[in-house]
N, C-alpha and C. Protein backbone atom coordinates (compact mmCIF):
# COMPACT_ATOMS: atom_id res chain seq x y z
N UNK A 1 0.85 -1.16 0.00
CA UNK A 1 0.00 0.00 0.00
C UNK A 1 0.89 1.22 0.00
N UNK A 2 0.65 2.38 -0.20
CA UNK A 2 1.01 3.59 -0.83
C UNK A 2 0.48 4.69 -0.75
N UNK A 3 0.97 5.89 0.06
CA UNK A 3 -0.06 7.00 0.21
C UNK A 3 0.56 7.73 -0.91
N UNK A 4 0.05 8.76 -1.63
CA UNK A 4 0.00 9.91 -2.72
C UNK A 4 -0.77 10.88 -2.33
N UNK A 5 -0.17 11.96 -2.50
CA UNK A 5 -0.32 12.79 -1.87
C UNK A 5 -0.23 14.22 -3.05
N UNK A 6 -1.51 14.02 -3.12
CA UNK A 6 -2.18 14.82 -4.80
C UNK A 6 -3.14 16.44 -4.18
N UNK A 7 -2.77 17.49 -5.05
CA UNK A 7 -3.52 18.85 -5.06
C UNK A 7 -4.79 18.74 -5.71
N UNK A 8 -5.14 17.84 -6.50
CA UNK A 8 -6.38 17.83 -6.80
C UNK A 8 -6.43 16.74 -7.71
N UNK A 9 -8.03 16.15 -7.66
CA UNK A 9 -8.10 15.03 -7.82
C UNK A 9 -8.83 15.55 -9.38
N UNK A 10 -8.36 15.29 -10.55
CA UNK A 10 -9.11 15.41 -11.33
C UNK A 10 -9.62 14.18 -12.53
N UNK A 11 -9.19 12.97 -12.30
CA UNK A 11 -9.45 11.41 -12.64
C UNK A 11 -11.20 11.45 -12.09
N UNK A 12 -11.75 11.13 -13.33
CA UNK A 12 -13.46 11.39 -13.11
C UNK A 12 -13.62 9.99 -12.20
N UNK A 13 -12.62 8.69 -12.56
CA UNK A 13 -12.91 7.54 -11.87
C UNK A 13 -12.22 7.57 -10.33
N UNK A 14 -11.08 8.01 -10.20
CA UNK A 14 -10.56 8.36 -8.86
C UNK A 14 -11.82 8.94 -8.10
N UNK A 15 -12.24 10.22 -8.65
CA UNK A 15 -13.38 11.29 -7.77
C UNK A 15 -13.88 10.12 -7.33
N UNK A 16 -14.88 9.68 -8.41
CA UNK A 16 -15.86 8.51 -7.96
C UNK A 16 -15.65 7.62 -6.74
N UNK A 17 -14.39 7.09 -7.07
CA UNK A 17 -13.97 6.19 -6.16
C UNK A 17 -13.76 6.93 -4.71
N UNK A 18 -13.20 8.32 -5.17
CA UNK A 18 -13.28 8.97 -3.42
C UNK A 18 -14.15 8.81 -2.84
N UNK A 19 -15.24 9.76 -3.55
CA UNK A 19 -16.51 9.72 -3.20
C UNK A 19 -17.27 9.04 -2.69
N UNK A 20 -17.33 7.37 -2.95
CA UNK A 20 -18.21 5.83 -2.67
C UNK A 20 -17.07 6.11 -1.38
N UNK A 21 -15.46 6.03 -1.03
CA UNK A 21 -15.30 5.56 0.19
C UNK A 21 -15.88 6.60 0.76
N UNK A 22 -15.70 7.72 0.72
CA UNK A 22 -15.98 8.68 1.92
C UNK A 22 -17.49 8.61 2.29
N UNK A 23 -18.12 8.46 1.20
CA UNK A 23 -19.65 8.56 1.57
C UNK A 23 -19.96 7.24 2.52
N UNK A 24 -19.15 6.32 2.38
CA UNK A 24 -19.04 4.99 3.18
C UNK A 24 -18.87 4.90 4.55
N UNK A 25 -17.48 6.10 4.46
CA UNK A 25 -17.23 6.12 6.01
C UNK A 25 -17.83 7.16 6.55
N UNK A 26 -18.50 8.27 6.30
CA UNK A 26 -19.50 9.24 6.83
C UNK A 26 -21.16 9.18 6.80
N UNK A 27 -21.22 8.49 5.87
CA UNK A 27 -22.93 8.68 6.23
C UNK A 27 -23.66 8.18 7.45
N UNK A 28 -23.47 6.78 8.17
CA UNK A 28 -23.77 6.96 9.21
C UNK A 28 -23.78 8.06 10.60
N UNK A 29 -22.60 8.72 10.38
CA UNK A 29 -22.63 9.68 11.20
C UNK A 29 -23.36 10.81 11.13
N UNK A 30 -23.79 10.90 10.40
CA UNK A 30 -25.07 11.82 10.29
C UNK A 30 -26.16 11.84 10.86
N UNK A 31 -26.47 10.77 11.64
CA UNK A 31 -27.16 10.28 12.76
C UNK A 31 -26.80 9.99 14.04
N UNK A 32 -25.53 10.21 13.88
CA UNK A 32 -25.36 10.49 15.79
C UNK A 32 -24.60 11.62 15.59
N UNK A 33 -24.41 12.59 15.27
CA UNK A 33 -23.78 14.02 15.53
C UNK A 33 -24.88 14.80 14.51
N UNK A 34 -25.42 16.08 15.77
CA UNK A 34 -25.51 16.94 15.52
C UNK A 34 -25.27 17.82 14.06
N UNK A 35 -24.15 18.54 14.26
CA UNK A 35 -23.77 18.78 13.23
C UNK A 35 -23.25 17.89 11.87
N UNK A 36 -23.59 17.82 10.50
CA UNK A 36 -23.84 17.13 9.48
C UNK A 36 -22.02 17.52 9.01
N UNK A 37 -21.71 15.74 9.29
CA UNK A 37 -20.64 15.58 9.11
C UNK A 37 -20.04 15.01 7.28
N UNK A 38 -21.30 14.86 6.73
CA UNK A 38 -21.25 14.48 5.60
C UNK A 38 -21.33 15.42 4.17
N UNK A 39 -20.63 15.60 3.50
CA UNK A 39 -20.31 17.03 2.74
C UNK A 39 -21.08 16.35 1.67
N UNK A 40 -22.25 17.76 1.07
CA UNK A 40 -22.92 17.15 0.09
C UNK A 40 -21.69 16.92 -0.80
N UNK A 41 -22.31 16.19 -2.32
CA UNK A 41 -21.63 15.74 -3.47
C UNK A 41 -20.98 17.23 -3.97
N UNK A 42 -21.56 18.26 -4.30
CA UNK A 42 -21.15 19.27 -5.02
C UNK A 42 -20.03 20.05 -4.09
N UNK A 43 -19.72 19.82 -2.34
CA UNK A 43 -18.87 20.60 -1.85
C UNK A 43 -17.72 19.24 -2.01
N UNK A 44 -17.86 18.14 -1.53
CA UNK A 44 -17.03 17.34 -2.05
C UNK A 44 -16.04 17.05 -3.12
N UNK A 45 -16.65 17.49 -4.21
CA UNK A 45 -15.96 17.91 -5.41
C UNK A 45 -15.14 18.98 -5.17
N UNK A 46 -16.20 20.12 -4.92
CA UNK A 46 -15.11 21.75 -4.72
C UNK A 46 -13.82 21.28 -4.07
N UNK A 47 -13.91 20.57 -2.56
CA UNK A 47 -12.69 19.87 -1.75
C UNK A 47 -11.82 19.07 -2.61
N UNK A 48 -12.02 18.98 -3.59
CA UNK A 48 -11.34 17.41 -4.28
C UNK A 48 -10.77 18.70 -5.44
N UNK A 49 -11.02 19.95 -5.92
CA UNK A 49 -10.42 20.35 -7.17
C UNK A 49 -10.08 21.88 -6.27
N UNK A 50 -10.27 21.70 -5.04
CA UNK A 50 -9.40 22.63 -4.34
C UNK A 50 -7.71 22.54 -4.27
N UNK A 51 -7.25 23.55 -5.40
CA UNK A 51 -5.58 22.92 -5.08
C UNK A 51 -5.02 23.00 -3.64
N UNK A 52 -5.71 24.28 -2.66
CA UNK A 52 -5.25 24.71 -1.22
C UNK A 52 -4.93 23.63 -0.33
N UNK A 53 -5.80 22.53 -0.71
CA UNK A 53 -6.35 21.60 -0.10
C UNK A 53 -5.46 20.30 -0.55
N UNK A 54 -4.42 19.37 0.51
CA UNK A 54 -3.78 18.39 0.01
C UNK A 54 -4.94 16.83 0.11
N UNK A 55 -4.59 16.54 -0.71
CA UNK A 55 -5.49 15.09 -0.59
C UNK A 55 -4.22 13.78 -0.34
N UNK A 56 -4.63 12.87 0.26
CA UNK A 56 -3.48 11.94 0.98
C UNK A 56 -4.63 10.70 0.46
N UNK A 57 -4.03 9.98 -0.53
CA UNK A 57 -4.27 9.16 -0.92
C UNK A 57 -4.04 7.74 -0.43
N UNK A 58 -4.93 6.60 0.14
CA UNK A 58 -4.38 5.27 0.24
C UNK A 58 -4.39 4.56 -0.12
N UNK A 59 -3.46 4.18 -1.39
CA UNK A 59 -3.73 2.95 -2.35
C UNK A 59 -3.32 1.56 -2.00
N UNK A 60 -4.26 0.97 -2.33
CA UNK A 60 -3.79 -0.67 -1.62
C UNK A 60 -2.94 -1.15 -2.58
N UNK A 61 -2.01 -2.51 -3.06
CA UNK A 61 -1.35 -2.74 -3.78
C UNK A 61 -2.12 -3.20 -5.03
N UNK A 62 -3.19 -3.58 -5.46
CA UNK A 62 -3.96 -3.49 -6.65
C UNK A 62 -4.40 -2.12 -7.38
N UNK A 63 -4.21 -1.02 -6.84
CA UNK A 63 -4.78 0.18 -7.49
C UNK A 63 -5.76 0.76 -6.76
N UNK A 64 -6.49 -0.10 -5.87
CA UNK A 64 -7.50 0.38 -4.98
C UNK A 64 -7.76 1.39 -3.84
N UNK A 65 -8.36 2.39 -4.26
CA UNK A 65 -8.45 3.47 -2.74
C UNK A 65 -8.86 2.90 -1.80
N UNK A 66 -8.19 3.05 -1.15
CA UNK A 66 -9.08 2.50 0.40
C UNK A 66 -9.09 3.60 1.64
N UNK A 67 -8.38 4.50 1.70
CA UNK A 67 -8.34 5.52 2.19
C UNK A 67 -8.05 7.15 1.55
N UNK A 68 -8.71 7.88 2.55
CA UNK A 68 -8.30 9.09 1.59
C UNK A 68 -8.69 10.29 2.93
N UNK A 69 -8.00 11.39 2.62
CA UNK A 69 -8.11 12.11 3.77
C UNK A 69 -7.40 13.70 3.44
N UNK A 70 -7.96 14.86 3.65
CA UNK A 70 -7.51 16.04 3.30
C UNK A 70 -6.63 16.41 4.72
N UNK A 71 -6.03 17.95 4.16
CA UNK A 71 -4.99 18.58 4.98
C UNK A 71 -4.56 19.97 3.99
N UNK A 72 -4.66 20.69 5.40
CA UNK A 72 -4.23 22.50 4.55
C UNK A 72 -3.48 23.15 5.58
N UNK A 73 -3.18 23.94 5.61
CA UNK A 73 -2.31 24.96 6.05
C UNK A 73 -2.93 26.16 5.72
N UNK A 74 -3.61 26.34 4.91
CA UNK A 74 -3.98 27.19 4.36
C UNK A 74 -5.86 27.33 5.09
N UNK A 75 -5.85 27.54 6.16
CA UNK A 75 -7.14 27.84 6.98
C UNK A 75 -8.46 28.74 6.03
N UNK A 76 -8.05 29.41 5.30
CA UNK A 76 -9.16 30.02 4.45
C UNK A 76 -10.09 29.33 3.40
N UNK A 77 -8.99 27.92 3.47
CA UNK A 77 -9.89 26.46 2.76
C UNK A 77 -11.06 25.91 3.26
N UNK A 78 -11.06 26.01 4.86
CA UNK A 78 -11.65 25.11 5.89
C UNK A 78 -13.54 25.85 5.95
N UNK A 79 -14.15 25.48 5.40
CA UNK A 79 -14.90 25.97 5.45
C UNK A 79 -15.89 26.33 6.72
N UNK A 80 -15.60 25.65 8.10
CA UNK A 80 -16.54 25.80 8.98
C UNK A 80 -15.60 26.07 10.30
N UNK A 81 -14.35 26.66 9.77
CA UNK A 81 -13.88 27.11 11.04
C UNK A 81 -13.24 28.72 11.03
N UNK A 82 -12.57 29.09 11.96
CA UNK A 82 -12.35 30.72 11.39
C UNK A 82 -11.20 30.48 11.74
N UNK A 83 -10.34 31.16 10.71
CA UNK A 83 -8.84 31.33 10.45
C UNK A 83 -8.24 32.72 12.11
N UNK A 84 -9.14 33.05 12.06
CA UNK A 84 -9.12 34.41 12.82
C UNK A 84 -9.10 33.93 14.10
N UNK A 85 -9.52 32.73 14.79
CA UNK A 85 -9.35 32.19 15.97
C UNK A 85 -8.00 31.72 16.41
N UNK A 86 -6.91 30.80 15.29
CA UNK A 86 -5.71 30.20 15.01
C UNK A 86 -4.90 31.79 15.31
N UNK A 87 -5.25 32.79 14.28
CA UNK A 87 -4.39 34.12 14.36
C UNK A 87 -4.56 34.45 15.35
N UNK A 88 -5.60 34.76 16.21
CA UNK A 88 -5.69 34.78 17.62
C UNK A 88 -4.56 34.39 18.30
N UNK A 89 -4.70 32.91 18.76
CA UNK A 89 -4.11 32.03 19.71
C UNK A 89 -3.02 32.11 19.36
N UNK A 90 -2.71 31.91 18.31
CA UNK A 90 -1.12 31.35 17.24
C UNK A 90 -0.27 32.25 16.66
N UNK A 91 -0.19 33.59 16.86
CA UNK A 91 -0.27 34.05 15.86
C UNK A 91 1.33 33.94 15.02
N UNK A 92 2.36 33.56 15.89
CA UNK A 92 3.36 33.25 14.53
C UNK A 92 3.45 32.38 14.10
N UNK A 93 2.53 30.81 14.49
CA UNK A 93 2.67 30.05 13.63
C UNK A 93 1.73 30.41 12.28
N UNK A 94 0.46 31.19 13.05
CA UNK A 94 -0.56 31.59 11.65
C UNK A 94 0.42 32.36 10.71
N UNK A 95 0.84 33.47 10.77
CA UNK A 95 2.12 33.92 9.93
C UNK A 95 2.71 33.05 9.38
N UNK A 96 3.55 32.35 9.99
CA UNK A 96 4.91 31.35 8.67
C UNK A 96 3.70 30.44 8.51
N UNK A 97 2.77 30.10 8.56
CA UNK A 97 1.76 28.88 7.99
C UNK A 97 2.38 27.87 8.28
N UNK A 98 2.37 27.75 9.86
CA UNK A 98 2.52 26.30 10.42
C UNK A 98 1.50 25.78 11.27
N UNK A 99 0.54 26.14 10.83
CA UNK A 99 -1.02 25.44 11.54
C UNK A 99 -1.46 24.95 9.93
N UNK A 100 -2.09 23.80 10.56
CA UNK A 100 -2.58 22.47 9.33
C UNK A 100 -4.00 22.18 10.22
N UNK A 101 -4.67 22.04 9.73
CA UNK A 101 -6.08 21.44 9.91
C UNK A 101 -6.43 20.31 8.87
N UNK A 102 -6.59 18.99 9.45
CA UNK A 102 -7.31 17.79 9.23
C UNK A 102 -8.89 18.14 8.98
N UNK A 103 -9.40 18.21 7.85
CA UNK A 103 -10.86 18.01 7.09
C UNK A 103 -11.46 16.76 7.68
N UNK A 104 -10.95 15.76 7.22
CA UNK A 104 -11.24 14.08 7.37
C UNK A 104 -10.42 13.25 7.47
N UNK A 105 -10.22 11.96 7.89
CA UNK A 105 -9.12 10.97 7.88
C UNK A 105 -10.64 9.79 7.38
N UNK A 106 -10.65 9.34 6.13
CA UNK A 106 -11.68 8.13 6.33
C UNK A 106 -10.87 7.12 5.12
N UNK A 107 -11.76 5.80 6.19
CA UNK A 107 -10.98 4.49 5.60
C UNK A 107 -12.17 3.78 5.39
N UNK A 108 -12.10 3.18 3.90
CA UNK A 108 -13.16 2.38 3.02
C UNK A 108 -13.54 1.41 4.43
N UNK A 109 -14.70 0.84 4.98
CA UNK A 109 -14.95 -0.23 6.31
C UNK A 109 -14.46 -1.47 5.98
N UNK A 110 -14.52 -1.84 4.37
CA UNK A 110 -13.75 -3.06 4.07
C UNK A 110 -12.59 -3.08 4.65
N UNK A 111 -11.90 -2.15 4.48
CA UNK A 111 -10.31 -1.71 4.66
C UNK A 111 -10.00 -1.44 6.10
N UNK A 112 -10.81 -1.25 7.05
CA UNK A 112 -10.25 -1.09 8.03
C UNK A 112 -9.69 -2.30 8.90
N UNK A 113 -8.82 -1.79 9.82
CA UNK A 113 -8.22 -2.83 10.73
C UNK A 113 -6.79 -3.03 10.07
N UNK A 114 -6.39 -2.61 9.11
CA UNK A 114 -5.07 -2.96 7.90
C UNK A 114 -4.14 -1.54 7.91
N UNK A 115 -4.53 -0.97 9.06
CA UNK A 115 -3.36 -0.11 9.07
C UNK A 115 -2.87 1.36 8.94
N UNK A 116 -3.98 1.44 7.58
CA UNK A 116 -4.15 3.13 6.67
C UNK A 116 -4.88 4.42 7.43
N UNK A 117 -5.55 3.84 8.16
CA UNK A 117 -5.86 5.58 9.32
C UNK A 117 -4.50 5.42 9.94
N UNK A 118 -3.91 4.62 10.68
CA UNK A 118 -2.52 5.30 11.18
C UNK A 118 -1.46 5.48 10.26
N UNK A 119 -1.45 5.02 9.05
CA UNK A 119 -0.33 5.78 7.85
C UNK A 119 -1.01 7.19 7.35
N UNK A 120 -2.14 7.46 7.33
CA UNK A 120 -2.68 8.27 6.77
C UNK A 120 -2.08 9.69 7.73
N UNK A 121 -2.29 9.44 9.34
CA UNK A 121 -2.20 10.14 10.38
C UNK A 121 -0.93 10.60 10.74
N UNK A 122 0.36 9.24 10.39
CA UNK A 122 1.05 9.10 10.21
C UNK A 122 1.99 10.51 9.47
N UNK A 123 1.30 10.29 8.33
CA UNK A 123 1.84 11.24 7.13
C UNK A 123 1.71 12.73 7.43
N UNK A 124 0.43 12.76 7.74
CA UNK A 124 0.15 14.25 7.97
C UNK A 124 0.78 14.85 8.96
N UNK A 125 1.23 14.08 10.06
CA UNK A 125 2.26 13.75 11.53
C UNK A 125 3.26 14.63 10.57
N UNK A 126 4.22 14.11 10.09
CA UNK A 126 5.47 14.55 9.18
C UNK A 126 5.62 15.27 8.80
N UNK A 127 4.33 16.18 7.66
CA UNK A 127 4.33 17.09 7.38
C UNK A 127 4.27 18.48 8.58
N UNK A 128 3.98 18.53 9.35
CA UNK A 128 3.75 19.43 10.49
C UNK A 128 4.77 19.22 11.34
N UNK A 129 4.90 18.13 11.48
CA UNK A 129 6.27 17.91 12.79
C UNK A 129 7.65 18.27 12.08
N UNK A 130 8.17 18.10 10.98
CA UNK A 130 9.12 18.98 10.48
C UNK A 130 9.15 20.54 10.34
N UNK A 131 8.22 20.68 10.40
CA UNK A 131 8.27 22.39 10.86
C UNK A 131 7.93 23.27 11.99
N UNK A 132 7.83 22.20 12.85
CA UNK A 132 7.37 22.59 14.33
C UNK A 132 6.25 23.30 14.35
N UNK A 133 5.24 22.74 13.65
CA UNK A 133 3.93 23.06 13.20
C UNK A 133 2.79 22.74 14.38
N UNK A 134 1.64 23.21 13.86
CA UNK A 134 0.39 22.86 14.65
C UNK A 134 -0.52 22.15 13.86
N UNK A 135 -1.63 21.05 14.51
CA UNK A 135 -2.60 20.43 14.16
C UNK A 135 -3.78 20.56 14.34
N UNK A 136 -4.66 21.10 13.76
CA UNK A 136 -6.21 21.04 14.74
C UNK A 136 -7.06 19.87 13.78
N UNK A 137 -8.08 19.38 14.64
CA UNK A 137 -9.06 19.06 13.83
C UNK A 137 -10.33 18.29 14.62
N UNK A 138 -11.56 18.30 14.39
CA UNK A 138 -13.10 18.30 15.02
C UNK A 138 -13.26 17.07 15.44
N UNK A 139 -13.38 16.84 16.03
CA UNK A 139 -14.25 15.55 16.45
C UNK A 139 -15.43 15.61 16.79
N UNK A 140 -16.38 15.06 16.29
CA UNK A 140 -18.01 15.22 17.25
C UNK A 140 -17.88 14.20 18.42
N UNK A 141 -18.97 14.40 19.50
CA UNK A 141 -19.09 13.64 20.48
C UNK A 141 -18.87 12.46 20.52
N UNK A 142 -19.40 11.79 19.45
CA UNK A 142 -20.15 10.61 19.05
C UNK A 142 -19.01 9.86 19.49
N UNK A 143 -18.07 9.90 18.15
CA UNK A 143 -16.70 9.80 17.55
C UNK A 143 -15.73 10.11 18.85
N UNK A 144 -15.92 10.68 19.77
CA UNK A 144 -15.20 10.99 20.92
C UNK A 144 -15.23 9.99 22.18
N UNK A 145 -16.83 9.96 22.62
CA UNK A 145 -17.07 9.48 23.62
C UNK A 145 -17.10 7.77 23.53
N UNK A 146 -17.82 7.11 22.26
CA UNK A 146 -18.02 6.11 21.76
C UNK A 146 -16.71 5.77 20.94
N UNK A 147 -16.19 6.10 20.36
CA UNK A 147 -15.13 5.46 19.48
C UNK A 147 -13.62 6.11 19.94
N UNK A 148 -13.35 6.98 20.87
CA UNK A 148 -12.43 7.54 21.03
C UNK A 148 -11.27 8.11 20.51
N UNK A 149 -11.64 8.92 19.53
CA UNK A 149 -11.07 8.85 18.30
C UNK A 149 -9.54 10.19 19.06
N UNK A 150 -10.23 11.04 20.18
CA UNK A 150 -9.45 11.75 20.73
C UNK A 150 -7.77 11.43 21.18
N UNK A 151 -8.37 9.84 21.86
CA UNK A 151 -7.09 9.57 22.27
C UNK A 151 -6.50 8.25 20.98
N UNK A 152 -7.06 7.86 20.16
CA UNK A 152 -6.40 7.25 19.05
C UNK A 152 -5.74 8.22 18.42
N UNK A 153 -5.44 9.52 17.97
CA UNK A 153 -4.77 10.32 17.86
C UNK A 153 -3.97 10.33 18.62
N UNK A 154 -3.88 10.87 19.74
CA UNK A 154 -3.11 10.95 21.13
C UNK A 154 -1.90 10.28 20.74
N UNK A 155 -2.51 9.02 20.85
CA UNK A 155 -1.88 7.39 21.16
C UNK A 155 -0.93 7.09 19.75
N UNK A 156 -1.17 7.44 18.54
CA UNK A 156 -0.98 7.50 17.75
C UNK A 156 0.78 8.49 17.53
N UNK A 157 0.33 9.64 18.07
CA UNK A 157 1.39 10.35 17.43
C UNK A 157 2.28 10.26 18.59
N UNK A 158 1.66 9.90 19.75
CA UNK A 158 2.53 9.57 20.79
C UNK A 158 3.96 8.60 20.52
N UNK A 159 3.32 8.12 20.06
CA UNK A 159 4.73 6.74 19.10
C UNK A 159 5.14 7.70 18.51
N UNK A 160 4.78 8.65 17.99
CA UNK A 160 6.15 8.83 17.02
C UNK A 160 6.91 10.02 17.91
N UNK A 161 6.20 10.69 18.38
CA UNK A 161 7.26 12.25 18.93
C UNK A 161 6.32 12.17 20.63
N UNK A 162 7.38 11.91 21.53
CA UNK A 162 6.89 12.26 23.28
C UNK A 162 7.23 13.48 23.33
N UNK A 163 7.44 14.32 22.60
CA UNK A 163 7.32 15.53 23.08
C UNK A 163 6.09 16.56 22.53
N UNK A 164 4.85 15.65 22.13
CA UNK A 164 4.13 16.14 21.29
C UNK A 164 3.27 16.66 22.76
N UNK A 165 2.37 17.76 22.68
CA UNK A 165 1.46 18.05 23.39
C UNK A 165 -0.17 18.49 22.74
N UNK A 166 -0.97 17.76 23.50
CA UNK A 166 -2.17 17.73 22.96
C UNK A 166 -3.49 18.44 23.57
N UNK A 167 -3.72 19.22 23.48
CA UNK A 167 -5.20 19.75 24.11
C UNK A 167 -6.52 20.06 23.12
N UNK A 168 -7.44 20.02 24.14
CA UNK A 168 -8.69 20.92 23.67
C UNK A 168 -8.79 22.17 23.24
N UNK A 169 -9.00 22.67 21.82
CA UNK A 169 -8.83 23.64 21.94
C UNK A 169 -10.52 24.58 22.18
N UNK A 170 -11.24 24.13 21.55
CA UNK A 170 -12.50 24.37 22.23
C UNK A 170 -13.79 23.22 21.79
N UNK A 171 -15.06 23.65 22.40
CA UNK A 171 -15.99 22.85 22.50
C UNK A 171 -17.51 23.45 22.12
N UNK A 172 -17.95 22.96 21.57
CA UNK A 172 -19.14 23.51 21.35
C UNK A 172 -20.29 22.26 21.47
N UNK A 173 -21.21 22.63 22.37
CA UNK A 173 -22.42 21.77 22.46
C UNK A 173 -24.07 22.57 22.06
N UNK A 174 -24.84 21.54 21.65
CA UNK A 174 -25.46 21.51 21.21
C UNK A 174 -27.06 21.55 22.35
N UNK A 175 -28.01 22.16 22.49
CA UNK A 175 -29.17 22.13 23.25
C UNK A 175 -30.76 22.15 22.58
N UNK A 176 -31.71 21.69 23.41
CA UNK A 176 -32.47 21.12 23.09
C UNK A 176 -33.72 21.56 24.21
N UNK A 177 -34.70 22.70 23.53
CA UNK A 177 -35.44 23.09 24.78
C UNK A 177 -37.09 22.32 23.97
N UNK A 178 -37.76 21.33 25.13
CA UNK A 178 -38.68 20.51 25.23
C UNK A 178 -39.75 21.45 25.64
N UNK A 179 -40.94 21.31 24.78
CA UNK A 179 -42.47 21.77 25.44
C UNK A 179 -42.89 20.67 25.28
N UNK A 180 -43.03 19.80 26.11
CA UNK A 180 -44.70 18.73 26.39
C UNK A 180 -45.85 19.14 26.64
N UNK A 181 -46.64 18.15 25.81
CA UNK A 181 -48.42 18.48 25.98
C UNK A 181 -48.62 18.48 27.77
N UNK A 182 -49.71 18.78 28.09
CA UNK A 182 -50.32 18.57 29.23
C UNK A 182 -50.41 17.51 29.93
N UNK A 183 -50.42 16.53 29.24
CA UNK A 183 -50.54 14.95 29.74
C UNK A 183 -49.35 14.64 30.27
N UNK A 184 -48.40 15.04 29.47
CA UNK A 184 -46.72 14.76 30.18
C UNK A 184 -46.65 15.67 31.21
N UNK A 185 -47.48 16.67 31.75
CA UNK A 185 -46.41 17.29 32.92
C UNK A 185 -47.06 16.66 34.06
């Protein structure tokens, strides 16, 4: 297997093939998080012929995607976060453009268990850790509390650099105000 690591995907059969995994590994989640983790077809594309935007390819040894996963530096790509928060907190890494934000890390479900979310994680690791860079990227609850995806990261880059440090950088929850009929109170 083989990551590639392409500015834009413009192979009408590649897209496709992105597309079936990612829609594979996100659509369920659209039902346990809140916020809609699944990018329609038409922003999907925009992401895929965004040059800003690196795409990290995981090819199995037949030709097959099995993973695929974005990465920028370039925060004005990210569509649902504000660049202006990073300049805030960061501000000389926001300057030399050493903050990277993770879009997605997703692996075809056939494919999982074989390795490619931690090469994928792996990679993007490299790119940032040679420049004494920063990482952000979202997790919903779901994905947090249930699958722990927080500390599989953690745990992850922990192997490669102990001098890595990891926090929250913020949180946003979601509420839910109930009127019941009469019978319920």
């Amino acid at each position: 297997m083989v990551i590639k690591i392409v500015d834009q995907i413009n192979d009408d059969e590649i897209l496709e093939a992105a597309w079936d995994l990612y829609l594979h590994a996100f659509r369920e989640l659209n039902a346990m998080a809140v916020q809609r983790h699944l990018m329609y077809r038409h922003e999907f594309d925009e992401v895929m012929n965004d040059q800003r935007v690196q795409k990290l390819l995981c090819v199995d040894d037949d030709g097959t995607l099995c993973g695929l996963s974005t990465y920028t530096n370039e925060l004005d790509a990210v569509p649902l976060i504000a660049p202006e928060y990073f300049e805030r907190h960061w501000p000389e890494h926001y300057a030399a453009r050493k903050i990277w934000y993770i879009g997605f890390v997703a692996v075809h479900p056939q494919a999982q268990g074989r390795h490619m979310f931690r090469q994928l994680v792996e990679e993007m690791y490299v790119i940032a850790a040679t420049q004494n860079g920063l990482v952000g990227i979202d997790i919903c609850s779901y994905n947090d509390e249930v699958l722990n995806f927080s500390h599989v990261f953690r745990t992850m880059v922990e192997r490669l650099d102990t001098n890595m440090r990891f926090q929250r950088i913020d949180q946003q929850s979601y509420w839910l105000y109930e009127f019941p009929g009469e019978e319920a109170a």
